[in-house]
N, C-alpha and C. Protein backbone atom coordinates (compact mmCIF):
# COMPACT_ATOMS: atom_id res chain seq x y z
N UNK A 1 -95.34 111.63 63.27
CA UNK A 1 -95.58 110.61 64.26
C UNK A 1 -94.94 109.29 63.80
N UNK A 2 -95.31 108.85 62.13
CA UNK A 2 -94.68 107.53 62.11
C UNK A 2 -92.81 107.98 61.75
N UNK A 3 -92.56 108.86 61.82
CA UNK A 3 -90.82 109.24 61.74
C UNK A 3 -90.52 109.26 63.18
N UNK A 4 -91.20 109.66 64.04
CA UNK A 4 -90.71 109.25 65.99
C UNK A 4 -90.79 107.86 65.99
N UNK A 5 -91.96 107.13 65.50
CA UNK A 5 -91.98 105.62 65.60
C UNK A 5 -90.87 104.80 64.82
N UNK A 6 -90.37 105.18 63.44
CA UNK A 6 -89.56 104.40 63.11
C UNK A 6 -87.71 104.68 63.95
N UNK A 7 -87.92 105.94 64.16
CA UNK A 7 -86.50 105.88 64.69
C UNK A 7 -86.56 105.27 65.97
N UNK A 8 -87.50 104.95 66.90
CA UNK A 8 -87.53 104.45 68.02
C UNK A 8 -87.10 103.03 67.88
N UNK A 9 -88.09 102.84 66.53
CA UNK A 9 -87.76 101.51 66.37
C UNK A 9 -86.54 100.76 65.75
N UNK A 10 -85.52 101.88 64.97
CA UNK A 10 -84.19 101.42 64.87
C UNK A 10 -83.18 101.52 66.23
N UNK A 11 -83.56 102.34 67.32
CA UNK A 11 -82.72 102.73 68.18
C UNK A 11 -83.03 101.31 69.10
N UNK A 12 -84.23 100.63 69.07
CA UNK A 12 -84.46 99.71 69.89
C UNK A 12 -83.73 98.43 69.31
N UNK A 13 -83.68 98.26 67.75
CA UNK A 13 -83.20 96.84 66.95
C UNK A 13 -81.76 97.28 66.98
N UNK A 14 -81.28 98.24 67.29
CA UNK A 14 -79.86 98.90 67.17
C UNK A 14 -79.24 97.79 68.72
N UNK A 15 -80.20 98.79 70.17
CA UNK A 15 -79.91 98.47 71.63
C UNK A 15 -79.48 96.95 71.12
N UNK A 16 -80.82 95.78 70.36
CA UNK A 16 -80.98 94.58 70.62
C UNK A 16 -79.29 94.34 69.99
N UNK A 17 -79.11 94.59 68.82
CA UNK A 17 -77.97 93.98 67.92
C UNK A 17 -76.38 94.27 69.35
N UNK A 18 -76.56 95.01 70.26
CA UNK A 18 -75.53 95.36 71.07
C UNK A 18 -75.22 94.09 72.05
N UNK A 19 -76.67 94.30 72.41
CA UNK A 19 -76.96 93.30 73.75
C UNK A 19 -76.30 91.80 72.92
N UNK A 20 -76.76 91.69 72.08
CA UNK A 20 -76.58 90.23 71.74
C UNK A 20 -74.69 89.90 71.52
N UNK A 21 -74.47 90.93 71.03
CA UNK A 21 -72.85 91.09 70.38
C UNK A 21 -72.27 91.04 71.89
N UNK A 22 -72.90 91.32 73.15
CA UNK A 22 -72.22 91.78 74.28
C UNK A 22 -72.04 90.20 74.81
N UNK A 23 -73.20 89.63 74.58
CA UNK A 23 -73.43 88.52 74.87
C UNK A 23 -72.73 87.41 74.90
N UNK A 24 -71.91 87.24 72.86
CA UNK A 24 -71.30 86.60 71.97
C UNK A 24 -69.79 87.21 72.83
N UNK A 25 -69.66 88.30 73.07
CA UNK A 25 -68.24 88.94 73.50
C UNK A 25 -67.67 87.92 75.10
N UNK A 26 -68.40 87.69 76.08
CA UNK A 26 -68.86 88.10 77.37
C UNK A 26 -67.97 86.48 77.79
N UNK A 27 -68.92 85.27 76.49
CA UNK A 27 -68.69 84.02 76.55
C UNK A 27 -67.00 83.84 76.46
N UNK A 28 -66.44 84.39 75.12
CA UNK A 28 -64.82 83.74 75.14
C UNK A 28 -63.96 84.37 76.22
N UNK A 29 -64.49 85.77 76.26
CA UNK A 29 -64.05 86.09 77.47
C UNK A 29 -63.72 85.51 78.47
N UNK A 30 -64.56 85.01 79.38
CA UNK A 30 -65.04 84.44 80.43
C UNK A 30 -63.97 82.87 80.20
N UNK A 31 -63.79 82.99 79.21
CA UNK A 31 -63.55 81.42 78.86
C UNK A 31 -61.80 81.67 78.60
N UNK A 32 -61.40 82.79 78.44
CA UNK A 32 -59.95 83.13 78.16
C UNK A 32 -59.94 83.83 79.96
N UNK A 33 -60.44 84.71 80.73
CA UNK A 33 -60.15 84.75 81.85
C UNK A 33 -59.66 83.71 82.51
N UNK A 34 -60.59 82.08 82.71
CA UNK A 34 -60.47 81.45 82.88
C UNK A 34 -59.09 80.29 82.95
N UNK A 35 -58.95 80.71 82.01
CA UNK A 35 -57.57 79.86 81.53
C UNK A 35 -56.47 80.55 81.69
N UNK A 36 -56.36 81.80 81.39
CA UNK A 36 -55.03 82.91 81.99
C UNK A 36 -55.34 83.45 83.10
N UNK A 37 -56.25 83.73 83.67
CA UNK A 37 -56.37 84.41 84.77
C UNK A 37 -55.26 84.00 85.88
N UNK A 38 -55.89 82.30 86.21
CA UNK A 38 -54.11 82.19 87.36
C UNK A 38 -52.76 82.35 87.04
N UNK A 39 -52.70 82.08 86.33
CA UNK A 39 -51.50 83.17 85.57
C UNK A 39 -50.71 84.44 85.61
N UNK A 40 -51.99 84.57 85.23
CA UNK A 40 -52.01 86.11 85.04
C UNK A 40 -51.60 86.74 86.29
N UNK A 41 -52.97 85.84 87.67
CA UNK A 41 -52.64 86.35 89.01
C UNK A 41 -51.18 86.56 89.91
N UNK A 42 -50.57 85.25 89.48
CA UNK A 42 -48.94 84.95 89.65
C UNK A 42 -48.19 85.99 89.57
N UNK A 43 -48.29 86.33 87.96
CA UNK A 43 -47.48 87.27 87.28
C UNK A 43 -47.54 88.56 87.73
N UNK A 44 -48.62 89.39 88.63
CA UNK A 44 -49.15 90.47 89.04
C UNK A 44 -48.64 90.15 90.54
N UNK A 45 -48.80 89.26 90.67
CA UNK A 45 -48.95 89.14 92.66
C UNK A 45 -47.49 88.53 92.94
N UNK A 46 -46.76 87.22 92.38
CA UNK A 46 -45.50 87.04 92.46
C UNK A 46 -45.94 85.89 93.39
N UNK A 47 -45.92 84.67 92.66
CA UNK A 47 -45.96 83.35 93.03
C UNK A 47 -44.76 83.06 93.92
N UNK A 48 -45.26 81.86 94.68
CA UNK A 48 -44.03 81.95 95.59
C UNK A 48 -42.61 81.05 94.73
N UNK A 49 -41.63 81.26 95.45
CA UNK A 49 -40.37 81.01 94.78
C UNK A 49 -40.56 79.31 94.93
N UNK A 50 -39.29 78.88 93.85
CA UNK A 50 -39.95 77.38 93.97
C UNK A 50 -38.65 76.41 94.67
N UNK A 51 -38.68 75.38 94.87
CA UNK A 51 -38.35 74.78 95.95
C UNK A 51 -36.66 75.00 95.66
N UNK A 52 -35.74 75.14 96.35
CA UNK A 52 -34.02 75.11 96.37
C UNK A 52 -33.80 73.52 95.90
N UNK A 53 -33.39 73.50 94.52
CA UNK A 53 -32.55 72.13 94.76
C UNK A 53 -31.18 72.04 95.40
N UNK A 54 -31.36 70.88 95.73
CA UNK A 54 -29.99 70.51 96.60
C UNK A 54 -29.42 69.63 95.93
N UNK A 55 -27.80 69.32 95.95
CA UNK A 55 -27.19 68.72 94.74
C UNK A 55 -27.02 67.35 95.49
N UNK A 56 -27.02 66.04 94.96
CA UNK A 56 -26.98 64.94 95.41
C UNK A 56 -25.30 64.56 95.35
N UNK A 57 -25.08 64.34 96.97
CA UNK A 57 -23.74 64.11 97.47
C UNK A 57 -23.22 62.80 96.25
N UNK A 58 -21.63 63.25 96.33
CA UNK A 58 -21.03 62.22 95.26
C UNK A 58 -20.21 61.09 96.18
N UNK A 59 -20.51 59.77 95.94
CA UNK A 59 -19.67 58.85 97.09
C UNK A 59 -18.30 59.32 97.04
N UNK A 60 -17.54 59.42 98.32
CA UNK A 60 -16.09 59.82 97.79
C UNK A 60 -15.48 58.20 97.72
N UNK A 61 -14.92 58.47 96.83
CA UNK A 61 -13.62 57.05 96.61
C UNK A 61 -12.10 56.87 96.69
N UNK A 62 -11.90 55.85 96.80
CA UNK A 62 -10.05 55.82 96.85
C UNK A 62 -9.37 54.81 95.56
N UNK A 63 -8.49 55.60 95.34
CA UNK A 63 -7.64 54.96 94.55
C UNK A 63 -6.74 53.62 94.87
N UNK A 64 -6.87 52.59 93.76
CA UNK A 64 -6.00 51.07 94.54
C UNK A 64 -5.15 51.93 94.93
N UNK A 65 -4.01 51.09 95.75
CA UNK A 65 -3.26 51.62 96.00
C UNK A 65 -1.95 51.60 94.93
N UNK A 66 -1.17 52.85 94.97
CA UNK A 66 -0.01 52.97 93.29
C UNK A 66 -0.53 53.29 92.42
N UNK A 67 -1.95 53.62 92.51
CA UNK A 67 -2.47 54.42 91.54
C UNK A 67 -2.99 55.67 91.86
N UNK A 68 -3.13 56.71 90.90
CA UNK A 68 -3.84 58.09 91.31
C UNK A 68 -4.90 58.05 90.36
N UNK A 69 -5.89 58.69 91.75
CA UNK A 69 -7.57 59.21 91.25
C UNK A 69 -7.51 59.67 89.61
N UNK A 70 -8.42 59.48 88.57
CA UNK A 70 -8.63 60.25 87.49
C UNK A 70 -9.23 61.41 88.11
N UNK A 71 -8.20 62.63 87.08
CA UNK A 71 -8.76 63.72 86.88
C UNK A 71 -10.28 64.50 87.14
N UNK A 72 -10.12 64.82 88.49
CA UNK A 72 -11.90 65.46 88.38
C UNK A 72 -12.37 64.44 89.97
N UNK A 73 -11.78 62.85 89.89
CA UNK A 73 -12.84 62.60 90.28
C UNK A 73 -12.41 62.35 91.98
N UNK A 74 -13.74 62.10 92.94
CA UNK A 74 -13.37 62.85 93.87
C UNK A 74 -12.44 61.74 94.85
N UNK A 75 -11.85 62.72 96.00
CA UNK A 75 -10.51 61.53 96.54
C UNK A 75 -12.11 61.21 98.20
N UNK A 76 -10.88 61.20 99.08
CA UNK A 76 -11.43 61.31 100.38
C UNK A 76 -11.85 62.47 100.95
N UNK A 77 -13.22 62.74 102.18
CA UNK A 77 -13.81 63.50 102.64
C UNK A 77 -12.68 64.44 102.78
N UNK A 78 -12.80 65.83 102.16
CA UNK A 78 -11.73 66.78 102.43
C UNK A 78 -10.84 67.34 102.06
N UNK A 79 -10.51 66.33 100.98
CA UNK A 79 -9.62 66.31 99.92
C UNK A 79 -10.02 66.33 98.47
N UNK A 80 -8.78 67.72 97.94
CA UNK A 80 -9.35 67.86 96.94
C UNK A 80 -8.59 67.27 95.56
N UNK A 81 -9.61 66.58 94.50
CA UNK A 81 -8.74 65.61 93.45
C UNK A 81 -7.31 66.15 93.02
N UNK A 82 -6.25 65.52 92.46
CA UNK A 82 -5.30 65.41 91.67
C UNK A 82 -5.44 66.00 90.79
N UNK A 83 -5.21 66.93 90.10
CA UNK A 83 -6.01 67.17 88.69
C UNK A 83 -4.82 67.15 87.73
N UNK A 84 -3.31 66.67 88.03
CA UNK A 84 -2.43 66.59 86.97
C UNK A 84 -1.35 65.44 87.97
N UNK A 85 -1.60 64.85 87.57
CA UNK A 85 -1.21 63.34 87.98
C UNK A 85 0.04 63.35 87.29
N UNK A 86 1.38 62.83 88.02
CA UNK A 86 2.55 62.23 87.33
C UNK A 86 2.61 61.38 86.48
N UNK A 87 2.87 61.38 85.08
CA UNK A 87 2.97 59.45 84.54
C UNK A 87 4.04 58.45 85.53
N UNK A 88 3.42 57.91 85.30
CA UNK A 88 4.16 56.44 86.24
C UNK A 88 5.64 56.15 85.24
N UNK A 89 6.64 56.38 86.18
CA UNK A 89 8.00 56.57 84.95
C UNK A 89 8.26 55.05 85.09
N UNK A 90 8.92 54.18 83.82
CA UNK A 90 9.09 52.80 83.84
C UNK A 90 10.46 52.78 84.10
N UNK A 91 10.44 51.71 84.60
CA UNK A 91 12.07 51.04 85.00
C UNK A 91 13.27 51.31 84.24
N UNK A 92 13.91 52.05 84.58
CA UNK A 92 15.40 52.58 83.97
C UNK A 92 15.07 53.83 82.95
N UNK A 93 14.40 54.53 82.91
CA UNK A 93 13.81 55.26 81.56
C UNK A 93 14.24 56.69 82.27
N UNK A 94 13.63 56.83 83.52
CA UNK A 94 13.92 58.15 84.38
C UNK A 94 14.55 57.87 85.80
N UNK A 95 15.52 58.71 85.81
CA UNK A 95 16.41 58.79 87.13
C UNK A 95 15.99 60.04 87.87
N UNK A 96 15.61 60.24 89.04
CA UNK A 96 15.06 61.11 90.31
C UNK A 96 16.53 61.20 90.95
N UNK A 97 16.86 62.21 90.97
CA UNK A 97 17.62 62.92 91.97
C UNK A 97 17.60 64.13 93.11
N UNK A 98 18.12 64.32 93.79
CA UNK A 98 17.80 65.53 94.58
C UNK A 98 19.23 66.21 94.32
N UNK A 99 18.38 67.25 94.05
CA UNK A 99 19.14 68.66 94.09
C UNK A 99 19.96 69.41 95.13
N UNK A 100 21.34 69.81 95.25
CA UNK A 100 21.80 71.14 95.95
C UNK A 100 22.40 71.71 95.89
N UNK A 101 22.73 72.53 96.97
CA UNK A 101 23.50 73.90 96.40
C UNK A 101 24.84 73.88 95.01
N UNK A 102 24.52 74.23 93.91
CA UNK A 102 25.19 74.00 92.68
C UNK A 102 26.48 75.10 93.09
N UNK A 103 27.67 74.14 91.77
CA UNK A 103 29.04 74.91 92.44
C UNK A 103 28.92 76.13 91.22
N UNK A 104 29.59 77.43 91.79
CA UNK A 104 29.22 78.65 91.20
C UNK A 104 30.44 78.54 90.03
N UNK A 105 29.47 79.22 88.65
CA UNK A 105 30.54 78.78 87.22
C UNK A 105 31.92 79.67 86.79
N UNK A 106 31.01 81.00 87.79
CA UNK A 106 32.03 81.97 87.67
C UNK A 106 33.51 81.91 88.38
N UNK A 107 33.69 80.58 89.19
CA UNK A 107 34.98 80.19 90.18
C UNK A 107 35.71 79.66 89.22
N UNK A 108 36.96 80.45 89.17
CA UNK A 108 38.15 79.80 87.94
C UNK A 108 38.84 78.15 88.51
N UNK A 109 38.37 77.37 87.32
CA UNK A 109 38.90 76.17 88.16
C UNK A 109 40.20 75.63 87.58
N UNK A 110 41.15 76.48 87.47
CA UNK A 110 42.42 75.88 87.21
C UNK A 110 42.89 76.08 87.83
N UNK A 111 43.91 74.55 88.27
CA UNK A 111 44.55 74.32 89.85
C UNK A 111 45.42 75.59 89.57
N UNK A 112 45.47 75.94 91.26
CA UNK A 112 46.53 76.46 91.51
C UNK A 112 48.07 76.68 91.06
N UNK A 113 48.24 75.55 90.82
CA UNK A 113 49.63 75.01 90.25
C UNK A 113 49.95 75.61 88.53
N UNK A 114 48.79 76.30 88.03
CA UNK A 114 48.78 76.71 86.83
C UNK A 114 49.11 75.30 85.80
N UNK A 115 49.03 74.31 86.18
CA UNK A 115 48.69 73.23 84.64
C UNK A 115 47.29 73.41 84.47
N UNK A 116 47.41 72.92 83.14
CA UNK A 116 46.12 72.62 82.66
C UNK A 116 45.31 71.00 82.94
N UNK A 117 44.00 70.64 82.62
CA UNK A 117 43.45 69.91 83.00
C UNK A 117 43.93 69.03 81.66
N UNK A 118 43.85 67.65 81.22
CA UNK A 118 43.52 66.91 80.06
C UNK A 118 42.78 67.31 78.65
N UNK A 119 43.07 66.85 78.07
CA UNK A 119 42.26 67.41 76.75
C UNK A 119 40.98 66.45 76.69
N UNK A 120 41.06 65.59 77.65
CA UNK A 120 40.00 64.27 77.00
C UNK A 120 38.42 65.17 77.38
N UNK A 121 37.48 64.86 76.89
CA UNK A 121 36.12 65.45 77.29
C UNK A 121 34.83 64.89 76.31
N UNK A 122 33.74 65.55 76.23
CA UNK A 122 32.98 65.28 75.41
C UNK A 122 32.04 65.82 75.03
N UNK A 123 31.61 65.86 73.99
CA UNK A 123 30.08 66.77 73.69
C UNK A 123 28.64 66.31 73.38
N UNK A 124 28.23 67.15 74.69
CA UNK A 124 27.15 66.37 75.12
C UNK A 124 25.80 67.33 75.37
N UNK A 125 24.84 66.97 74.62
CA UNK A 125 24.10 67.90 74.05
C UNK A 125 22.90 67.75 75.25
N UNK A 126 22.42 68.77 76.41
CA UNK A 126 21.53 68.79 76.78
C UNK A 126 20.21 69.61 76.62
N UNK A 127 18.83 68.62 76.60
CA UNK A 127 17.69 69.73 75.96
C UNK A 127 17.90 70.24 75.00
N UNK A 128 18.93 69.79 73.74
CA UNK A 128 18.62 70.50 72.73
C UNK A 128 19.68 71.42 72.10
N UNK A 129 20.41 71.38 73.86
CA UNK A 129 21.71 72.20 73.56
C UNK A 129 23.26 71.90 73.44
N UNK A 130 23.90 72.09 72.81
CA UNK A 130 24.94 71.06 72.66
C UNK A 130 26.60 72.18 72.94
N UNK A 131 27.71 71.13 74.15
CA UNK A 131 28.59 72.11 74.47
C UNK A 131 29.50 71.04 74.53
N UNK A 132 30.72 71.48 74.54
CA UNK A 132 31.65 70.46 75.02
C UNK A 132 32.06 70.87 76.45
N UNK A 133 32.54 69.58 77.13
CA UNK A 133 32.49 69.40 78.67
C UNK A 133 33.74 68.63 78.90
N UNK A 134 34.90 69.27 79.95
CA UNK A 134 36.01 68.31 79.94
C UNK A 134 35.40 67.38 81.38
N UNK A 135 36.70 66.72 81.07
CA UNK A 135 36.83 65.98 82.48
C UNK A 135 36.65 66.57 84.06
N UNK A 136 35.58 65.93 84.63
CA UNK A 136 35.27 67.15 86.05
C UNK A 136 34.96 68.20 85.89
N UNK A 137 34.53 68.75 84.58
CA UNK A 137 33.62 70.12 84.55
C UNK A 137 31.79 69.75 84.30
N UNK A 138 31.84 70.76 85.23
CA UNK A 138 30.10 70.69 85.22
C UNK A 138 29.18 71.00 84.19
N UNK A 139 28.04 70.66 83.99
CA UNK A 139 26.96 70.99 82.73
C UNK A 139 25.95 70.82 83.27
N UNK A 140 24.82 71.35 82.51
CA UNK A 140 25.21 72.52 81.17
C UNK A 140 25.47 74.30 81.74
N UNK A 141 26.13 74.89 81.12
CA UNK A 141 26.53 75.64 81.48
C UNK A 141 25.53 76.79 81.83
N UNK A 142 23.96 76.45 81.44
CA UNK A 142 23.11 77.72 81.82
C UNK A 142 22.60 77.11 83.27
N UNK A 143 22.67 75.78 83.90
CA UNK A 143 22.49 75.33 85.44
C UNK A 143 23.20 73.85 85.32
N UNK A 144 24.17 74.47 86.09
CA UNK A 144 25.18 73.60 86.12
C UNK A 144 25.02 72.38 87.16
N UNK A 145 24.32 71.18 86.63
CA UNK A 145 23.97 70.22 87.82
C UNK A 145 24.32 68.65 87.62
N UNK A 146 25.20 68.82 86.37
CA UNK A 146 25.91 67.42 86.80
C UNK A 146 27.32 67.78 86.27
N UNK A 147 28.24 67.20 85.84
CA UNK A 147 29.59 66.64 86.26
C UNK A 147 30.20 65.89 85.43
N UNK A 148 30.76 65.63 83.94
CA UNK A 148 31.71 64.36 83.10
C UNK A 148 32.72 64.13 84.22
N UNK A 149 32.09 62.58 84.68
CA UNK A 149 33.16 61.80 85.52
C UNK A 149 34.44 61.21 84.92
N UNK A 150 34.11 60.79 83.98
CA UNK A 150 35.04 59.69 83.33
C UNK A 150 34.53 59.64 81.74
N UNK A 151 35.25 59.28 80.86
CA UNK A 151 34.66 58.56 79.46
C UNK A 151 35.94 57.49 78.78
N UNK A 152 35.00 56.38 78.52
CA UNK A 152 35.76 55.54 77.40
C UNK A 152 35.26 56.16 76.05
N UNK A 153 35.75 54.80 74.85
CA UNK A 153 35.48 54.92 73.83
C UNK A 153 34.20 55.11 73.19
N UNK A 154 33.14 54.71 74.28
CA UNK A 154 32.53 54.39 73.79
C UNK A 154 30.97 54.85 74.37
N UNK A 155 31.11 55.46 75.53
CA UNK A 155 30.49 56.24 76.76
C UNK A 155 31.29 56.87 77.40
N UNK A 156 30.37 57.78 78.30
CA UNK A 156 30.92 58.65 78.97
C UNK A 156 29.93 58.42 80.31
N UNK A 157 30.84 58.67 82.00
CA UNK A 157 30.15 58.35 82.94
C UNK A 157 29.34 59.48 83.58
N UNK A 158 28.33 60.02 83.69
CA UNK A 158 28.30 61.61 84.46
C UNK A 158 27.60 61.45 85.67
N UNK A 159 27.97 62.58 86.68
CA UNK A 159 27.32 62.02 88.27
C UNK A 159 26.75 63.74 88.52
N UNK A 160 26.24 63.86 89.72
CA UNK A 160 25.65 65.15 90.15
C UNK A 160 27.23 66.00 90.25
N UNK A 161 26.68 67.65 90.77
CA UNK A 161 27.75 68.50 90.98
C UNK A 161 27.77 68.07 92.32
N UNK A 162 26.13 67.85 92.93
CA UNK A 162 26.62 67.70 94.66
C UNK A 162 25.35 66.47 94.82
N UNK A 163 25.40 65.72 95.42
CA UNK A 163 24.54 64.49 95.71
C UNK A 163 24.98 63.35 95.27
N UNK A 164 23.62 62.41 95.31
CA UNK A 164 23.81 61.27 94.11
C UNK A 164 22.81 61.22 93.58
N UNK A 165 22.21 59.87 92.96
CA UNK A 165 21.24 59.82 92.34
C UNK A 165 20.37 59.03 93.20
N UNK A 166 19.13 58.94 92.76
CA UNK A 166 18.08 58.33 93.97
C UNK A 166 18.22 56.75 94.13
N UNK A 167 18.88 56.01 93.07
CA UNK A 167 19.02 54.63 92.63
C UNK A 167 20.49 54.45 93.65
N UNK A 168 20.81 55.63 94.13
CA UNK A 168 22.23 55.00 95.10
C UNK A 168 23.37 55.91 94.54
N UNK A 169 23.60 55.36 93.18
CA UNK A 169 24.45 55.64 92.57
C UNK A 169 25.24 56.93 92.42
N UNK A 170 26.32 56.93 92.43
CA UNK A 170 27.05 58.27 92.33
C UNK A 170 27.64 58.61 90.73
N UNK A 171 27.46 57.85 89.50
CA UNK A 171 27.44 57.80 88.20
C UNK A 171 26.46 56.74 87.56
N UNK A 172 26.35 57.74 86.89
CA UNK A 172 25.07 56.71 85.74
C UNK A 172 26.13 56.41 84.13
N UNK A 173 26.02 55.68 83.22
CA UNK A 173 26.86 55.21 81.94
C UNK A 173 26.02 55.76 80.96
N UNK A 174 26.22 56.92 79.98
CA UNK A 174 25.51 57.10 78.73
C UNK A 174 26.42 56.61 77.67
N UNK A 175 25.70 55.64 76.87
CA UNK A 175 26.40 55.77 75.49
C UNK A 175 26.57 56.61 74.56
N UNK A 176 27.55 56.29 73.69
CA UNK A 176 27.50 57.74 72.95
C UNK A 176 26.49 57.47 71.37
N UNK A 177 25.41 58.60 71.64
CA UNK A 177 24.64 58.63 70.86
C UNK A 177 23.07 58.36 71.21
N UNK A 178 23.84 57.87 72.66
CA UNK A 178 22.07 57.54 73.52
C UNK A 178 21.54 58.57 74.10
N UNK A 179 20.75 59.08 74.42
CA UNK A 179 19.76 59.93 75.07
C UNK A 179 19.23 59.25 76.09
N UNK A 180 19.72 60.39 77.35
CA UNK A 180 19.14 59.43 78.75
C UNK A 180 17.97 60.71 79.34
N UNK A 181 16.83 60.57 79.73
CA UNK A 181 15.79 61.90 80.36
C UNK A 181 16.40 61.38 81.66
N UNK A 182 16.92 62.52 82.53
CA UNK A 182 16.31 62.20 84.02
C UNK A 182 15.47 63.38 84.31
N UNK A 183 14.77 63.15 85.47
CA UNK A 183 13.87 64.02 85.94
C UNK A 183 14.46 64.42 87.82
N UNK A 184 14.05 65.24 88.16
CA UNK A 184 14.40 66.21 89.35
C UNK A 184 13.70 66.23 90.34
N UNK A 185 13.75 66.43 91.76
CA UNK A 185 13.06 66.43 92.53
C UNK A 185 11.70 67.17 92.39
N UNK A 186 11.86 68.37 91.74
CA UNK A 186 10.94 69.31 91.81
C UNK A 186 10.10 69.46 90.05
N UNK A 187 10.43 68.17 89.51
CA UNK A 187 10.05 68.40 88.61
C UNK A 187 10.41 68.33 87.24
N UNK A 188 12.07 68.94 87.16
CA UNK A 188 12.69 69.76 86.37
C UNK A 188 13.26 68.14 85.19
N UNK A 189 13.49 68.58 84.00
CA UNK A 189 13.57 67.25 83.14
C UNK A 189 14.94 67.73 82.05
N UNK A 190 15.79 66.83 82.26
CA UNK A 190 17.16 66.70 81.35
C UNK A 190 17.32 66.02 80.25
N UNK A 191 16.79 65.84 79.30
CA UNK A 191 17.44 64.88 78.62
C UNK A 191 18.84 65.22 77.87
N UNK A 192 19.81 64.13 78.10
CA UNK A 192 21.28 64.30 77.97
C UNK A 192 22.05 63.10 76.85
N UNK A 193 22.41 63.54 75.74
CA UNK A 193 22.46 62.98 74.98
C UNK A 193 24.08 63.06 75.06
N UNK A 194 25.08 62.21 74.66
CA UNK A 194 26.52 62.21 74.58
C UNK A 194 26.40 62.22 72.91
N UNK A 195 26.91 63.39 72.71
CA UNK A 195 27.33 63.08 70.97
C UNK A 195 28.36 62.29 70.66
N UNK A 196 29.89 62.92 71.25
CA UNK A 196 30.41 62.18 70.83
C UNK A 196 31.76 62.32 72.38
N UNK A 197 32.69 61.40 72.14
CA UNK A 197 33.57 62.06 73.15
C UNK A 197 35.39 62.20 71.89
N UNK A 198 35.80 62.25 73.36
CA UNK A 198 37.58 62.46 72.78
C UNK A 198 38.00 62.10 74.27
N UNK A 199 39.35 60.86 73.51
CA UNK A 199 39.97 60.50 75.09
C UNK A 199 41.25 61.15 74.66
């Protein structure tokens, strides 16, 4: 009888030690639900999406005038920036010409008459490359687009194969030993150095 009574009575101090632990459990619980739960709910249920930003319009601007926009930044409604701007070429430094139909190199140009042309000419190194050029023959010989007009002692005159130059002119004066850049309608860049001549 007292062995039914004592185990009753551990099974009952046993129940109590549960209840109380359930108790101690029940509180942080309740207290961590609390704090993750909306969360939690989001993450399970799928919160709604959050607002679209919209990008804040950029004022468009204009450039003084003779000048171009920097790089990037924006022109007028519609238009889209410059993003490789010409340098501004200074006074006498670059000559603009227009281009045309170039005379073909493969046409034998000794007159008819079978003489020969003068010996006078000069060598005149373009981009790097250097040839000799008589009188009225065209250069350089890989695009043939200008012409030894004339030379003194001391320069030599050269003009297009077909045009002129944008300044008017139908010859420009290199000295010998000077380096002149011109640049091209489309871009294209010469620099033409006279080494030396022979009259």
């Amino acid at each position: 009888m007292a062995r039914k009574q004592s185990e009753a009575a551990i099974r009952a101090a046993k129940e109590a030690k549960q209840k109380k632990l359930l108790i101690l459990l029940i509180v942080p619980f309740i207290a961590l639900l609390a704090w993750q739960g909306p969360k939690t709910y989001k993450a399970l249920m799928g919160g709604s999406p959050p607002p679209e930003s919209t990008p804040l319009p950029l004022p468009a601007t204009t450039a003084p005038p003779g000048t171009s926009p920097l790089p990037g930044q924006p022109t007028q409604a519609g238009e889209l920036p410059d993003t490789d701007p010409q340098p501004t070429l200074l006074d006498g430094q670059l000559l603009s010409f227009s281009r045309f139909s170039g005379r073909d190199p493969f046409i034998n140009r000794v007159p008819d008459d079978g003489s020969t042309s003068a010996t006078a000419g000069a060598t005149i190194e373009v981009n790097g490359e250097s040839e000799d050029v008589g009188i009225n023959d065209p250069f350089p010989a890989s695009d043939p687009t200008f012409k030894l007009v004339s030379i003194t002692d001391t320069a030599a005159n050269i003009g297009l194969v077909s045009g002129s130059f944008s300044n008017g002119s139908d010859t420009i004066t290199i000295a010998v030993g000077e380096t002149l850049v011109l640049a091209a309608d489309d871009g294209t860049r010469y620099a033409i150095k006279i080494v030396s001549v022979a009259t």
